[in-house]
PDB file of N, CA and C in Angstrom:
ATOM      1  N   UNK A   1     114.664  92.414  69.425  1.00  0.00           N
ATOM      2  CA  UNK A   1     113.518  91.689  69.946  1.00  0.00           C
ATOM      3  C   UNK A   1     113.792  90.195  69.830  1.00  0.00           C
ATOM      4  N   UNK A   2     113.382  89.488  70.758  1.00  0.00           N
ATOM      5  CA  UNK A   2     113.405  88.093  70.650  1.00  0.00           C
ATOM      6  C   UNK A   2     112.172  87.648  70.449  1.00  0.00           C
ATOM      7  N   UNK A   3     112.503  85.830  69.975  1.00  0.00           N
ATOM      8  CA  UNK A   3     111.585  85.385  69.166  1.00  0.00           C
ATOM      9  C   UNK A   3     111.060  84.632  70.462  1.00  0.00           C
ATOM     10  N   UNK A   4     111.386  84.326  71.553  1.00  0.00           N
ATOM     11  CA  UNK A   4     111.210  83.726  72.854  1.00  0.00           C
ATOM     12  C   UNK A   4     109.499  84.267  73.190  1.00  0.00           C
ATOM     13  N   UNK A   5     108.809  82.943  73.560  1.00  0.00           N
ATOM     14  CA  UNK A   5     107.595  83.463  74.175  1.00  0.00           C
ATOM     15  C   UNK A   5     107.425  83.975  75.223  1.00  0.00           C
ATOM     16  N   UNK A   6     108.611  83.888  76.179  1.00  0.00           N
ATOM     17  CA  UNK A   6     108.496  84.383  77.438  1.00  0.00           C
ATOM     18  C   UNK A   6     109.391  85.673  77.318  1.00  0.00           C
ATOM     19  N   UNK A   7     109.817  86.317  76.526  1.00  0.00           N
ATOM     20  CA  UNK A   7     110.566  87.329  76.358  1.00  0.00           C
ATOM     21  C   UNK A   7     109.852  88.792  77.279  1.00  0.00           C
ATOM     22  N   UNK A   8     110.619  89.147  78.257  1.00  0.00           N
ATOM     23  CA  UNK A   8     112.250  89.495  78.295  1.00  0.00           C
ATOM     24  C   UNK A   8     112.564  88.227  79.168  1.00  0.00           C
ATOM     25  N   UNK A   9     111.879  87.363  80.042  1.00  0.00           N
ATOM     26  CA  UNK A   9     111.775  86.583  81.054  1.00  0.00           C
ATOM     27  C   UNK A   9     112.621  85.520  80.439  1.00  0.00           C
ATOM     28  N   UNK A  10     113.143  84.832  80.861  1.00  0.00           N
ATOM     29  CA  UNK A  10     114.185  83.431  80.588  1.00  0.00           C
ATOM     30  C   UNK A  10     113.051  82.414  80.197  1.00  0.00           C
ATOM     31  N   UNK A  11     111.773  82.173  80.863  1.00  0.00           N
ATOM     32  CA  UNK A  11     110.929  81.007  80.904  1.00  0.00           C
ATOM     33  C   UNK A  11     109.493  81.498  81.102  1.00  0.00           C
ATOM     34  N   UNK A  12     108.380  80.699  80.847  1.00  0.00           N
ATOM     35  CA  UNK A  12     106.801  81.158  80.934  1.00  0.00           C
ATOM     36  C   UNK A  12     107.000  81.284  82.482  1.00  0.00           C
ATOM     37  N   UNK A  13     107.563  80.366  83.475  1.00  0.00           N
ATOM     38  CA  UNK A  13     107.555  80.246  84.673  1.00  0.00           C
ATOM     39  C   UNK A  13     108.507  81.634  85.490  1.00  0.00           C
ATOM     40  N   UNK A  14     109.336  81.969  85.190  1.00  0.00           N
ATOM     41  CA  UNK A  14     109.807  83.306  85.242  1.00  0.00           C
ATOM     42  C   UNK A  14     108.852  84.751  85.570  1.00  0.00           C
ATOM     43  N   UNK A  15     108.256  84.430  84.031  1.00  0.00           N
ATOM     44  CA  UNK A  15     106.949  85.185  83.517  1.00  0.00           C
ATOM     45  C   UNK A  15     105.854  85.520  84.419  1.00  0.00           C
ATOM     46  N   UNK A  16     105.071  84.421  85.470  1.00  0.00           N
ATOM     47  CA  UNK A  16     104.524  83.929  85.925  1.00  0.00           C
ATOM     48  C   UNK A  16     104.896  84.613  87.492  1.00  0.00           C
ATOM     49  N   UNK A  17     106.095  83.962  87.759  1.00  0.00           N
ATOM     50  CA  UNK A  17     106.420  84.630  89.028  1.00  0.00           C
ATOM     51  C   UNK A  17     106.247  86.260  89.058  1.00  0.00           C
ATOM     52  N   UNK A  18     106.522  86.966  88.176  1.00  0.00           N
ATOM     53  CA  UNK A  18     106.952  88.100  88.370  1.00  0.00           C
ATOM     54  C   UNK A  18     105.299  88.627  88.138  1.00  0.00           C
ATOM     55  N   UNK A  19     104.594  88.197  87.334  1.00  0.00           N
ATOM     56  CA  UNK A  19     102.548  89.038  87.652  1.00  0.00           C
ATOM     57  C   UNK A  19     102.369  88.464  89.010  1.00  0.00           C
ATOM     58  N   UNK A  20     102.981  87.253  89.242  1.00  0.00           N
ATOM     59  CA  UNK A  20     102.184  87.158  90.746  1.00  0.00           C
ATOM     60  C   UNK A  20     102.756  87.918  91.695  1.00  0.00           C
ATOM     61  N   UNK A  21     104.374  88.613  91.712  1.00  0.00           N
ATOM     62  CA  UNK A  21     104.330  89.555  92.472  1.00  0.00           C
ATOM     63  C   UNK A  21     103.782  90.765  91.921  1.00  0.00           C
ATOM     64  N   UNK A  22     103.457  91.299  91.082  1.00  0.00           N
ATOM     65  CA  UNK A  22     103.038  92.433  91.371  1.00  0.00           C
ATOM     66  C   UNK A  22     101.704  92.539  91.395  1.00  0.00           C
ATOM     67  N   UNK A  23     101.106  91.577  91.223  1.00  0.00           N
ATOM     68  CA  UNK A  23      99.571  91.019  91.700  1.00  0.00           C
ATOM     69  C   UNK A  23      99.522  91.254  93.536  1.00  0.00           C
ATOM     70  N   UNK A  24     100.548  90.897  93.599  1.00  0.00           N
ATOM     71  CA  UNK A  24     100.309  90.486  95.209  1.00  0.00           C
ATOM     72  C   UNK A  24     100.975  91.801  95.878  1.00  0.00           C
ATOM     73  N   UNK A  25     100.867  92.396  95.217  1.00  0.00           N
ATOM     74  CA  UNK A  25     101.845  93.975  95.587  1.00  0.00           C
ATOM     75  C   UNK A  25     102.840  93.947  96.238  1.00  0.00           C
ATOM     76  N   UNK A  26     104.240  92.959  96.043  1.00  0.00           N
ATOM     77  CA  UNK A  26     105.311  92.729  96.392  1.00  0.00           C
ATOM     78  C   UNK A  26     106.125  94.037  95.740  1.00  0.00           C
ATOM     79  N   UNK A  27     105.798  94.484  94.460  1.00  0.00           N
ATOM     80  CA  UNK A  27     106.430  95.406  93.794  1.00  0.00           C
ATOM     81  C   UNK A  27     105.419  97.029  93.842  1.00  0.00           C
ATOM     82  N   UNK A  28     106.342  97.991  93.793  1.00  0.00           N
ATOM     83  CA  UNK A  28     105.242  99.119  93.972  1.00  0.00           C
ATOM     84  C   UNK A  28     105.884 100.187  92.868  1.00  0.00           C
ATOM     85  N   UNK A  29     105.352 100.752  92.548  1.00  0.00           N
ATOM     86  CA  UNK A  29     106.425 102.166  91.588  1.00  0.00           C
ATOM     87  C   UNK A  29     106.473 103.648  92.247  1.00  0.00           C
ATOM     88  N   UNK A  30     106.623 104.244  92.712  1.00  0.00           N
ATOM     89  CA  UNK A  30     107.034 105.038  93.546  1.00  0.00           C
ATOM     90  C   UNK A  30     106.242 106.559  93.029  1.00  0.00           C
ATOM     91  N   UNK A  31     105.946 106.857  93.805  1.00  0.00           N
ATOM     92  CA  UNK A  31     104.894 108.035  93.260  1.00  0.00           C
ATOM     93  C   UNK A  31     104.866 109.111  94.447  1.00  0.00           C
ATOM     94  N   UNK A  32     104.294 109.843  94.546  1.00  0.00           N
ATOM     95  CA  UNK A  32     104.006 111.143  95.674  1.00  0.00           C
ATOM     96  C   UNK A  32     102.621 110.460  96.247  1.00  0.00           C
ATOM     97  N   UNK A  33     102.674 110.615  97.297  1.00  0.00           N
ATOM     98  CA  UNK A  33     101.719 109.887  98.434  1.00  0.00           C
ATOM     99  C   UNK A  33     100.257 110.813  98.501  1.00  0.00           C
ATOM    100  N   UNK A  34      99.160 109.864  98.798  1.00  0.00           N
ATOM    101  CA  UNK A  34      98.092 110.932  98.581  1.00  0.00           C
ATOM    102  C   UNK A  34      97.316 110.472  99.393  1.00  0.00           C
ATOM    103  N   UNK A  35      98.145 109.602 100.506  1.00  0.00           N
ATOM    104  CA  UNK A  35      97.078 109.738 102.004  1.00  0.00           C
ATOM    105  C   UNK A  35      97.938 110.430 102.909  1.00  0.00           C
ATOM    106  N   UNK A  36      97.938 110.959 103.916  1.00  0.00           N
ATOM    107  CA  UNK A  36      98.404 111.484 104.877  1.00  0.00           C
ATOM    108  C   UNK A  36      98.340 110.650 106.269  1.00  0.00           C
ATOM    109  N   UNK A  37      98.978 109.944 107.005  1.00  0.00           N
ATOM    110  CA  UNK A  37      99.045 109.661 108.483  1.00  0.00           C
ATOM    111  C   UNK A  37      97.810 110.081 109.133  1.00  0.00           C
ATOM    112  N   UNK A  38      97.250 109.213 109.602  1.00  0.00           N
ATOM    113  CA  UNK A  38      96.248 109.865 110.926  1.00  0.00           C
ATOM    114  C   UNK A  38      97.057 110.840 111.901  1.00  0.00           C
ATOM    115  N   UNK A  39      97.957 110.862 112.488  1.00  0.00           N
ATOM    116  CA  UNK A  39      98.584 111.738 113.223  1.00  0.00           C
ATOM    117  C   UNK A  39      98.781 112.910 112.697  1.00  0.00           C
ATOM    118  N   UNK A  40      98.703 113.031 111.302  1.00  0.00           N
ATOM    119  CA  UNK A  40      99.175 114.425 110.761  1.00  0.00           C
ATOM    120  C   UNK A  40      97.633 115.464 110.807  1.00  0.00           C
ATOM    121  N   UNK A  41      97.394 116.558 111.171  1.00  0.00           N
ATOM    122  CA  UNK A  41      96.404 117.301 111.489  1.00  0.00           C
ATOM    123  C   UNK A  41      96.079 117.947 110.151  1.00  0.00           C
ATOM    124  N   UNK A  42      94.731 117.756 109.439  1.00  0.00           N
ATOM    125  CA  UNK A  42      94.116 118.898 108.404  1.00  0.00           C
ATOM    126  C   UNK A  42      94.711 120.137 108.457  1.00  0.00           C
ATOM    127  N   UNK A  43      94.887 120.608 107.580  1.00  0.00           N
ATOM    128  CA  UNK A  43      95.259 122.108 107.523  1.00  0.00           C
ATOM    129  C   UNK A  43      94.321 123.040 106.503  1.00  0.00           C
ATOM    130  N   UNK A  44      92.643 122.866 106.713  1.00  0.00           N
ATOM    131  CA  UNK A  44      91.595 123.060 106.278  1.00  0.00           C
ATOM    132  C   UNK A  44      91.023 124.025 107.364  1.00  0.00           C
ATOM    133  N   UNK A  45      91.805 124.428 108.369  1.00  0.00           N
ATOM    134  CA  UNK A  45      91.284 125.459 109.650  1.00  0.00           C
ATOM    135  C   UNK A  45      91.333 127.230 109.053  1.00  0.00           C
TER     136      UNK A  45
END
């Protein structure tokens, strides 16, 4: 562990950049999808 306040980040400004992307949903984590396409048809028949 480091004694760095911005740790793992090099700088607070580092730090900073990287919540504002994933604030801004530049970054995503990958998961199984749980909308379906409008084109794709219910299968509730």
């Amino acid at each position: 562990m480091s004694d760095r306040e911005s740790f793992p980040f090099c700088s607070p400004r580092c730090k900073a950049v990287d919540l504002n992307r994933w604030l801004k949903g530049s970054y995503v984590l990958p998961g199984p999808e749980t909308d379906r396409p409008p084109s794709e048809p219910d299968d509730e028949s």
